[in-house]
N, C-alpha and C. Protein backbone atom coordinates (compact mmCIF):
# COMPACT_ATOMS: atom_id res chain seq x y z
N UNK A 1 -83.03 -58.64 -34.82
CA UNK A 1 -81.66 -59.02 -35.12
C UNK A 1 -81.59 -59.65 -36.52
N UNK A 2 -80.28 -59.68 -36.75
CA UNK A 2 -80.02 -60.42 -38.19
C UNK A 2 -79.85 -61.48 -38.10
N UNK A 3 -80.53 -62.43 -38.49
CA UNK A 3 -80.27 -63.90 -38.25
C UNK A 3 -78.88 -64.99 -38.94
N UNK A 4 -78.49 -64.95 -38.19
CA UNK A 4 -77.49 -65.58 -38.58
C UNK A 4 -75.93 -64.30 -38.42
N UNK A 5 -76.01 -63.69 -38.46
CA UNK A 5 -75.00 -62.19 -38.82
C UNK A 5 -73.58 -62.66 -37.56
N UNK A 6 -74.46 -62.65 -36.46
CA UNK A 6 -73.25 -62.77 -35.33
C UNK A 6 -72.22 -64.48 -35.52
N UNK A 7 -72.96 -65.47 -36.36
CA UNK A 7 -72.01 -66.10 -36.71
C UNK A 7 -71.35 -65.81 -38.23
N UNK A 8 -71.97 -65.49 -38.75
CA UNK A 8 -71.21 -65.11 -40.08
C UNK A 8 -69.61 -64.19 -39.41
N UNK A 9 -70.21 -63.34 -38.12
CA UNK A 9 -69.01 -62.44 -38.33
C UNK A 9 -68.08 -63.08 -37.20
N UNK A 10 -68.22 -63.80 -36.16
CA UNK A 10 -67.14 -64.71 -35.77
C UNK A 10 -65.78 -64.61 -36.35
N UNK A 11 -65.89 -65.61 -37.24
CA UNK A 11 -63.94 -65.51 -37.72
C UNK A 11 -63.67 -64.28 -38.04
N UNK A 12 -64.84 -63.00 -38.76
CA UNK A 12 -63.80 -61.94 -39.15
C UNK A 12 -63.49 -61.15 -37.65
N UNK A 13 -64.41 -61.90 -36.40
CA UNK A 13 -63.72 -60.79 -35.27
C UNK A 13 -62.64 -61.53 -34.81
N UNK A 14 -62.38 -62.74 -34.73
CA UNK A 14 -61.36 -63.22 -33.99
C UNK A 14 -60.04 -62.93 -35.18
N UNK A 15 -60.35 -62.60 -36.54
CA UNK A 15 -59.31 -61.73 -37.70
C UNK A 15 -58.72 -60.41 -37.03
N UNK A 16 -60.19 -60.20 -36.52
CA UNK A 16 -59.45 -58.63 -35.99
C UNK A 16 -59.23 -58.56 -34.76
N UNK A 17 -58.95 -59.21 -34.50
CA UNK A 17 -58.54 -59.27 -32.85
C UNK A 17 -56.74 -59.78 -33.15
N UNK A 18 -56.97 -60.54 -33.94
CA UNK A 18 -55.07 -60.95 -34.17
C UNK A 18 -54.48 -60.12 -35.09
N UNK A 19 -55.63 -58.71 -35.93
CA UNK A 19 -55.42 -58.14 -36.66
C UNK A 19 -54.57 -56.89 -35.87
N UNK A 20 -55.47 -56.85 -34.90
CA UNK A 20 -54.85 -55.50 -34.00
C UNK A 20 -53.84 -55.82 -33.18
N UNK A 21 -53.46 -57.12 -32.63
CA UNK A 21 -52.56 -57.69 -31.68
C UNK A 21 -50.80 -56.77 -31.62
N UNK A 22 -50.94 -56.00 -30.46
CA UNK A 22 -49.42 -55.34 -30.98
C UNK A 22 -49.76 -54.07 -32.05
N UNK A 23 -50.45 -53.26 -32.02
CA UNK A 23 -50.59 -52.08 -33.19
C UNK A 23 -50.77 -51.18 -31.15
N UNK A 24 -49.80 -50.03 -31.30
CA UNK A 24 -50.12 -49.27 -30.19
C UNK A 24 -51.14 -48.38 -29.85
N UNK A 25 -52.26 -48.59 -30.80
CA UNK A 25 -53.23 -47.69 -30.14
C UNK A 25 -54.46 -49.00 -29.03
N UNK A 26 -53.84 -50.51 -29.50
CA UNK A 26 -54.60 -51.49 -29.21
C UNK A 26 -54.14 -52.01 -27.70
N UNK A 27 -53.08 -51.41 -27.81
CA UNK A 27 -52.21 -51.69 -25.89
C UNK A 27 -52.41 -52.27 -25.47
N UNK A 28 -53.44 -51.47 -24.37
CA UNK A 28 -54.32 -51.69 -23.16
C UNK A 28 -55.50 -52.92 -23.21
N UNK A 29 -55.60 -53.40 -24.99
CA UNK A 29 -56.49 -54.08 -24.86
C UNK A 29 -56.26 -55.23 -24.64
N UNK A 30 -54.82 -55.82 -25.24
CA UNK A 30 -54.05 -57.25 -24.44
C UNK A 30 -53.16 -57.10 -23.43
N UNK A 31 -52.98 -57.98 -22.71
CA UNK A 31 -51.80 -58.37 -21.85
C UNK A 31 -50.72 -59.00 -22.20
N UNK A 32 -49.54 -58.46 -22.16
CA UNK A 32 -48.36 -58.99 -22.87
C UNK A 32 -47.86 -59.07 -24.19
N UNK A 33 -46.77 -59.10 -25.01
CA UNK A 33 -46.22 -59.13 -26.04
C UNK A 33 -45.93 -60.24 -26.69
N UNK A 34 -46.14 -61.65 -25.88
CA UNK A 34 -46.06 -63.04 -26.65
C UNK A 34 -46.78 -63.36 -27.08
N UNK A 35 -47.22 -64.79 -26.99
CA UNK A 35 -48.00 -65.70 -27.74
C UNK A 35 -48.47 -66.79 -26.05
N UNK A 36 -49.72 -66.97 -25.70
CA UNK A 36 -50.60 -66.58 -27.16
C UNK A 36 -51.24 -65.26 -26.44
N UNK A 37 -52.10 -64.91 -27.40
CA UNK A 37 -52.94 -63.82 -27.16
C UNK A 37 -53.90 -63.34 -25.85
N UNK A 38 -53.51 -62.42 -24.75
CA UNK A 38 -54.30 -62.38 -23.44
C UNK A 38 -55.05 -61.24 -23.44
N UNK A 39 -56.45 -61.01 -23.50
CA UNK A 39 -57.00 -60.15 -23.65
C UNK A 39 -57.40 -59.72 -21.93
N UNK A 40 -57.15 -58.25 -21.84
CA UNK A 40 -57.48 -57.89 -20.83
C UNK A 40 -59.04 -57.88 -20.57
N UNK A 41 -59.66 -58.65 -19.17
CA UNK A 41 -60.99 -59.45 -18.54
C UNK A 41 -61.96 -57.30 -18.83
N UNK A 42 -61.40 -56.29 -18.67
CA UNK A 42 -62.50 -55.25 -18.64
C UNK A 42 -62.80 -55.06 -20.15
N UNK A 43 -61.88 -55.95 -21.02
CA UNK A 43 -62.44 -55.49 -22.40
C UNK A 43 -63.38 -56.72 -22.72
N UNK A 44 -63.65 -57.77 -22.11
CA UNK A 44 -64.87 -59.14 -22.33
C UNK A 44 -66.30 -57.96 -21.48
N UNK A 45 -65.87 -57.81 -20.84
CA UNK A 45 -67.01 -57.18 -19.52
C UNK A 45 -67.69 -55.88 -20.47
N UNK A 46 -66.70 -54.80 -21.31
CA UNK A 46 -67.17 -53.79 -22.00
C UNK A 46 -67.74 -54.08 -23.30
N UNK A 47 -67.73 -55.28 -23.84
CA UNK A 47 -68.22 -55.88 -24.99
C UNK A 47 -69.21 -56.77 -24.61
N UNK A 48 -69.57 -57.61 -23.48
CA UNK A 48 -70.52 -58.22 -23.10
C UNK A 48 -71.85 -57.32 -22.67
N UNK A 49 -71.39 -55.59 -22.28
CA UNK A 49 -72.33 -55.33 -21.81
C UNK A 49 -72.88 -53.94 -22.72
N UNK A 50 -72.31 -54.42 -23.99
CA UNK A 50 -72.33 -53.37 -24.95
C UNK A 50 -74.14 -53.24 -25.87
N UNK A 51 -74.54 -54.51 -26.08
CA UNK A 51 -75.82 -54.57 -26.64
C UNK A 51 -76.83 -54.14 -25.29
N UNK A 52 -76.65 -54.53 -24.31
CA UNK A 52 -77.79 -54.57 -22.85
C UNK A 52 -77.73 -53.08 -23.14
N UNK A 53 -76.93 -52.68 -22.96
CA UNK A 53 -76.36 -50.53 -22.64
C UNK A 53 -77.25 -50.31 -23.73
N UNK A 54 -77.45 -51.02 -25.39
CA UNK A 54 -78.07 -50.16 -26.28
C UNK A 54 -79.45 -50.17 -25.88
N UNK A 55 -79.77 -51.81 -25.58
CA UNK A 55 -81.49 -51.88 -25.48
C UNK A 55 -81.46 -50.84 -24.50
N UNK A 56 -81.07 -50.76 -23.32
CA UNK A 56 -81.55 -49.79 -22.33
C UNK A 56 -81.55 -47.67 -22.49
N UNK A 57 -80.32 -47.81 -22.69
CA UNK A 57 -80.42 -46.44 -23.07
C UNK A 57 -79.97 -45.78 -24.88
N UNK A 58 -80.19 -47.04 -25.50
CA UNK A 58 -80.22 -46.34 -27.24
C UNK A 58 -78.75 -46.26 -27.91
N UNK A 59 -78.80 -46.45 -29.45
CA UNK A 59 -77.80 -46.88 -30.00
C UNK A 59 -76.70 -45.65 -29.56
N UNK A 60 -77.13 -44.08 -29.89
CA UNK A 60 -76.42 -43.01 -30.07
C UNK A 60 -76.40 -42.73 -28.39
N UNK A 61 -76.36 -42.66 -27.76
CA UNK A 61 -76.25 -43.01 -26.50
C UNK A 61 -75.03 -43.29 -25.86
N UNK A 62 -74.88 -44.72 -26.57
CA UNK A 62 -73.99 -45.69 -25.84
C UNK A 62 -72.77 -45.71 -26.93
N UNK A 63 -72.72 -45.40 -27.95
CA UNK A 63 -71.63 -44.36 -28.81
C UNK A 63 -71.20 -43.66 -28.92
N UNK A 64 -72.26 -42.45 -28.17
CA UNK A 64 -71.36 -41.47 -27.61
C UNK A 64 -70.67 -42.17 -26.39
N UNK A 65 -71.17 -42.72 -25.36
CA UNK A 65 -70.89 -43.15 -24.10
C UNK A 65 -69.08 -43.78 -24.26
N UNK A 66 -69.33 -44.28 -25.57
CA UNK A 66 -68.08 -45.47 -25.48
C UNK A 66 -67.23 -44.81 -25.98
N UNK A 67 -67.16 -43.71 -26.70
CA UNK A 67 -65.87 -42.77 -27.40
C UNK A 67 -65.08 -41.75 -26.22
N UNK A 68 -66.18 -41.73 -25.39
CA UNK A 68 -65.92 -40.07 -24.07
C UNK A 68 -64.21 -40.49 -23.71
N UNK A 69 -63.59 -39.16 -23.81
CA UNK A 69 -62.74 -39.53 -23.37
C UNK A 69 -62.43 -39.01 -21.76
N UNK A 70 -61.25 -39.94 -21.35
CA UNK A 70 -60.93 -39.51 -19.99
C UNK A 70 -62.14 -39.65 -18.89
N UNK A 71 -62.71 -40.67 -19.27
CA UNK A 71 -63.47 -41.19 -18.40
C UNK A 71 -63.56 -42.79 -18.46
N UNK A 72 -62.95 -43.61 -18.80
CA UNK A 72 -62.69 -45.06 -18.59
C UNK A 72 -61.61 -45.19 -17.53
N UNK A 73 -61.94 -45.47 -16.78
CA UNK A 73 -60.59 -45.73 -15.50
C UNK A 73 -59.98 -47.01 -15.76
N UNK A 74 -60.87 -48.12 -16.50
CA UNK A 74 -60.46 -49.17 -16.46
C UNK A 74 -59.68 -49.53 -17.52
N UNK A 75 -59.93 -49.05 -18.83
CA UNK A 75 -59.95 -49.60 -19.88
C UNK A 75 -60.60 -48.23 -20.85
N UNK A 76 -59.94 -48.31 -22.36
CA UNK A 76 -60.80 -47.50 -23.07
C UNK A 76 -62.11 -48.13 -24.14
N UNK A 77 -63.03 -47.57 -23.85
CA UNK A 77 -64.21 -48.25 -24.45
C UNK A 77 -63.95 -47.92 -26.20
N UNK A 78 -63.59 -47.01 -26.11
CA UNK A 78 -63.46 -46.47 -27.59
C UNK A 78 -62.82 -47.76 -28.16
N UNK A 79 -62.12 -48.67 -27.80
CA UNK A 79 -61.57 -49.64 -28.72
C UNK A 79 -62.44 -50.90 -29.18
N UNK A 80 -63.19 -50.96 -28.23
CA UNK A 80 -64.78 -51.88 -28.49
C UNK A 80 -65.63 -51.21 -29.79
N UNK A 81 -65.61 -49.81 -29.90
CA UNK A 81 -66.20 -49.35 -30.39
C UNK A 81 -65.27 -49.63 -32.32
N UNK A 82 -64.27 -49.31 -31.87
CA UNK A 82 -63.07 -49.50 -32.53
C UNK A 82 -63.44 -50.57 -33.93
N UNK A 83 -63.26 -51.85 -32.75
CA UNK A 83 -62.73 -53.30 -32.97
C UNK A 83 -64.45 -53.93 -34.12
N UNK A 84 -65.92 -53.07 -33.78
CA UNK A 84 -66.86 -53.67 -34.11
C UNK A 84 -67.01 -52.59 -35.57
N UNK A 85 -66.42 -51.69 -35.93
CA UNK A 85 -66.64 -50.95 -36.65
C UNK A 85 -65.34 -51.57 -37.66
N UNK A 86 -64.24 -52.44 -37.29
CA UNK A 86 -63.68 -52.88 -38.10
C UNK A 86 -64.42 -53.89 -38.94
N UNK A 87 -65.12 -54.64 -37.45
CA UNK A 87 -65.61 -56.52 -38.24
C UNK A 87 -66.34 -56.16 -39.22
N UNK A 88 -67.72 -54.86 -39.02
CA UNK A 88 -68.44 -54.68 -39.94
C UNK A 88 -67.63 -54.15 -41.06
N UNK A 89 -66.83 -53.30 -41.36
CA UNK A 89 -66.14 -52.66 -42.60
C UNK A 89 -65.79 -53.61 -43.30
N UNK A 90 -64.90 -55.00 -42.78
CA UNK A 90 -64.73 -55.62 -43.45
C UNK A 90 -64.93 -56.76 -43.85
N UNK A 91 -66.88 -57.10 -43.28
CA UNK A 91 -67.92 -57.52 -44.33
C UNK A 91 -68.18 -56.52 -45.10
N UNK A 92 -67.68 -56.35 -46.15
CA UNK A 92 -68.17 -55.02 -47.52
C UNK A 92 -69.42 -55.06 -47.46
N UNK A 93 -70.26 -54.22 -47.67
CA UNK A 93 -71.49 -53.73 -47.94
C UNK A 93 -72.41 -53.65 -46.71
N UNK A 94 -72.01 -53.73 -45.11
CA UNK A 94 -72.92 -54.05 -44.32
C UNK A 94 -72.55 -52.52 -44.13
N UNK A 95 -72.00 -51.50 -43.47
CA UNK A 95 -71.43 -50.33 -43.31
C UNK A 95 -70.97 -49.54 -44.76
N UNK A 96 -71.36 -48.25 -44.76
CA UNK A 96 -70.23 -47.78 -45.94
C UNK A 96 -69.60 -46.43 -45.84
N UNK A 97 -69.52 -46.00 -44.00
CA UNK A 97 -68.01 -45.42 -43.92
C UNK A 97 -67.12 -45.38 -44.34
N UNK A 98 -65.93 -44.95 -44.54
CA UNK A 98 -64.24 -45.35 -44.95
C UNK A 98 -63.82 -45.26 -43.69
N UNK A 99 -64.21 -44.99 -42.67
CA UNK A 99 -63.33 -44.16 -41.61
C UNK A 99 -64.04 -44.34 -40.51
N UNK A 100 -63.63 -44.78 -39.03
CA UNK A 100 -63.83 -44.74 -38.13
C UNK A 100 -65.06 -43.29 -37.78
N UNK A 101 -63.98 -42.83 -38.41
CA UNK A 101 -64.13 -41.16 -37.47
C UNK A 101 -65.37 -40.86 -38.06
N UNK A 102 -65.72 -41.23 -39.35
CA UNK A 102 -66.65 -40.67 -40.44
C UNK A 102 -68.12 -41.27 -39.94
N UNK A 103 -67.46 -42.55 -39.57
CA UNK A 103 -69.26 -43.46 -38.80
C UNK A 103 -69.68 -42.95 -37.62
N UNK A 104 -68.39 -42.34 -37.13
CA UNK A 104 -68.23 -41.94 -35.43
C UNK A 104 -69.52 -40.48 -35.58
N UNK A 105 -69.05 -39.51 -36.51
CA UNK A 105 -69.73 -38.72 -36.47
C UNK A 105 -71.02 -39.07 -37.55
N UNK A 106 -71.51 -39.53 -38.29
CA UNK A 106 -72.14 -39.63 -38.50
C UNK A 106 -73.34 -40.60 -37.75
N UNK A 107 -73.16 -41.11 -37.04
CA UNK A 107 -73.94 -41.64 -35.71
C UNK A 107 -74.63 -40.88 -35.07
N UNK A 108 -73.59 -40.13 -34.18
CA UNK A 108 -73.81 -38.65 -33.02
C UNK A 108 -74.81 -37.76 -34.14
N UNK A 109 -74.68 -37.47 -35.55
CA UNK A 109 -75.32 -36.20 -36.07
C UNK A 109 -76.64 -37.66 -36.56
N UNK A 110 -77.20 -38.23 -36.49
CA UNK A 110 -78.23 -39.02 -36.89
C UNK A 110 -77.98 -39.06 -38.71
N UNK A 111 -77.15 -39.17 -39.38
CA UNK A 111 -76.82 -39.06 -40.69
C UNK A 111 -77.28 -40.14 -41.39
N UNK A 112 -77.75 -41.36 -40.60
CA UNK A 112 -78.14 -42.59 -41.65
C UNK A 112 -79.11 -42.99 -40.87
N UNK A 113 -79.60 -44.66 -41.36
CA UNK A 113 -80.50 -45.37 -40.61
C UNK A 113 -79.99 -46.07 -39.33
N UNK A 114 -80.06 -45.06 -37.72
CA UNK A 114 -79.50 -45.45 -37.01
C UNK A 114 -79.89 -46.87 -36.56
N UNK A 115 -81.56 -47.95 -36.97
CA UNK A 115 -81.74 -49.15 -36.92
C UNK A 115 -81.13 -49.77 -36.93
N UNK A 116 -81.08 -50.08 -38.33
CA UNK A 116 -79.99 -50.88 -39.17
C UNK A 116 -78.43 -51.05 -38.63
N UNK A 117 -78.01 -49.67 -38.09
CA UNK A 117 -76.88 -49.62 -37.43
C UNK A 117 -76.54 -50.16 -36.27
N UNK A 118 -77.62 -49.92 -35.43
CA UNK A 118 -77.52 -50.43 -34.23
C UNK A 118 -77.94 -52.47 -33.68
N UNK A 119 -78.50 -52.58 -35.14
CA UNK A 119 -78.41 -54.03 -35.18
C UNK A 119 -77.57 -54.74 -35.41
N UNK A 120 -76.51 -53.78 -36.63
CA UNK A 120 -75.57 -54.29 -37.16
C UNK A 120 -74.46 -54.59 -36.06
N UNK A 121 -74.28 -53.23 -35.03
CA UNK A 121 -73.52 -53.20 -34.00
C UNK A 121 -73.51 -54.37 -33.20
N UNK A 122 -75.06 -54.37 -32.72
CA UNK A 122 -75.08 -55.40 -31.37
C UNK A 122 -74.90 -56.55 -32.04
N UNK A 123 -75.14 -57.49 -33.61
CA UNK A 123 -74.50 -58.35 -33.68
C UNK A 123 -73.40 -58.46 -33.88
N UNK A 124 -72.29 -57.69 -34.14
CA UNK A 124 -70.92 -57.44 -34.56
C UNK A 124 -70.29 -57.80 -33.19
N UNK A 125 -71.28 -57.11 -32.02
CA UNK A 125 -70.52 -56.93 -30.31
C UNK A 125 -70.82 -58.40 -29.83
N UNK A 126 -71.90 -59.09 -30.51
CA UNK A 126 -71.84 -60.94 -30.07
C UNK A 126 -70.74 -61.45 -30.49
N UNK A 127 -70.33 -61.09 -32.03
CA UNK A 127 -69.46 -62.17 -32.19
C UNK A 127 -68.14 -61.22 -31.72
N UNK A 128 -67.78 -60.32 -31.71
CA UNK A 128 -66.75 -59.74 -31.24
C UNK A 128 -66.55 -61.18 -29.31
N UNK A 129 -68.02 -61.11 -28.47
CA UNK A 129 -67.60 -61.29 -27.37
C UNK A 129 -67.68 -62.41 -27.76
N UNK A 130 -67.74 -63.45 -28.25
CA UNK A 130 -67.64 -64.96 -28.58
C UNK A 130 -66.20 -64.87 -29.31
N UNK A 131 -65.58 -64.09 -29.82
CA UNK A 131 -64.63 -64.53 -30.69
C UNK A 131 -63.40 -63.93 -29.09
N UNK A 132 -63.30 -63.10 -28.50
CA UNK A 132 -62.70 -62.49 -27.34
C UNK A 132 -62.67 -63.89 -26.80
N UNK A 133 -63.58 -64.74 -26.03
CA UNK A 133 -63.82 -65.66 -25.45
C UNK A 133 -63.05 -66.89 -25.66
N UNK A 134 -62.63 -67.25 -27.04
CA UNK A 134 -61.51 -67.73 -27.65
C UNK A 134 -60.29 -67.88 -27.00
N UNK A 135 -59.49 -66.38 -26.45
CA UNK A 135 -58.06 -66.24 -26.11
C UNK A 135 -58.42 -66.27 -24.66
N UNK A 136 -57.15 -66.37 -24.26
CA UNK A 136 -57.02 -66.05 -22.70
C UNK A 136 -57.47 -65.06 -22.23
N UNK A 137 -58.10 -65.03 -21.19
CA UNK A 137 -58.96 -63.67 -20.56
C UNK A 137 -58.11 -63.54 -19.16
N UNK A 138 -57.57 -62.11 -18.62
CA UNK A 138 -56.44 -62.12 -18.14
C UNK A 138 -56.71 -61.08 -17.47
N UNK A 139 -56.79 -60.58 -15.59
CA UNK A 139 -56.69 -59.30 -15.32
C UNK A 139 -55.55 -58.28 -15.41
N UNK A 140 -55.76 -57.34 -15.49
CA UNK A 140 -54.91 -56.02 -16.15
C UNK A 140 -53.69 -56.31 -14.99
């Protein structure tokens, strides 16, 4: 791991968590339209169990796993996937995608150093679930 990384990126996830608040592709991921912020309890559970999923079955794996569509009954994983590909983008220089879609596939086709990536991820998915942990946690 990167030492120190999952607190460095803290405030920029709890940024992007009030960043996305109300944007409609982010829906499903809060509860309600006020204040304050209620994050639905299967999106703490899909981000808590996002690094365990890599050690066990591998970074590209559990990236593909989290994009599949029409198979989340609960919740869409793709927005976990989403939300950690923001925090890193916008620490400049840790990622250098432009585009969701561009890291998305370049993952699945092995196009970079999937290491590096997958470290970057699982600390991005700590502070993502420490910064989640913050707001109200709320069933759907």
């Amino acid at each position: 791991m990167i030492r120190g990384l999952s607190d460095a990126l803290l405030p920029v996830a709890r940024g992007q968590i009030k960043s996305v608040y109300g944007k409609e592709e982010y829906k499903n991921f809060f509860n309600g339209n006020g204040n304050p912020i209620k994050i639905v309890e299967v999106y703490e559970n899909y981000t808590s169990a996002f690094g365990m999923i890599v050690n066990q079955s591998g970074f590209k794996s559990v990236f593909a796993m989290y994009n599949e569509k029409g198979t989340n009954s609960d919740g869409e994983k793709k927005l976990i996937t989403q939300l950690l590909y923001n925090i890193l983008r916008t620490q400049t220089g840790l990622i250098q995608e432009n585009t969701y879609q561009e890291c998305d596939e370049k993952i699945k086709d092995g196009l970079h150093d999937n290491d590096n990536y997958e470290d970057l991820f699982k600390e991005a998915s700590i502070a993502l679930k420490r910064a989640i942990r913050t707001f109200e946690i709320v069933k759907k």
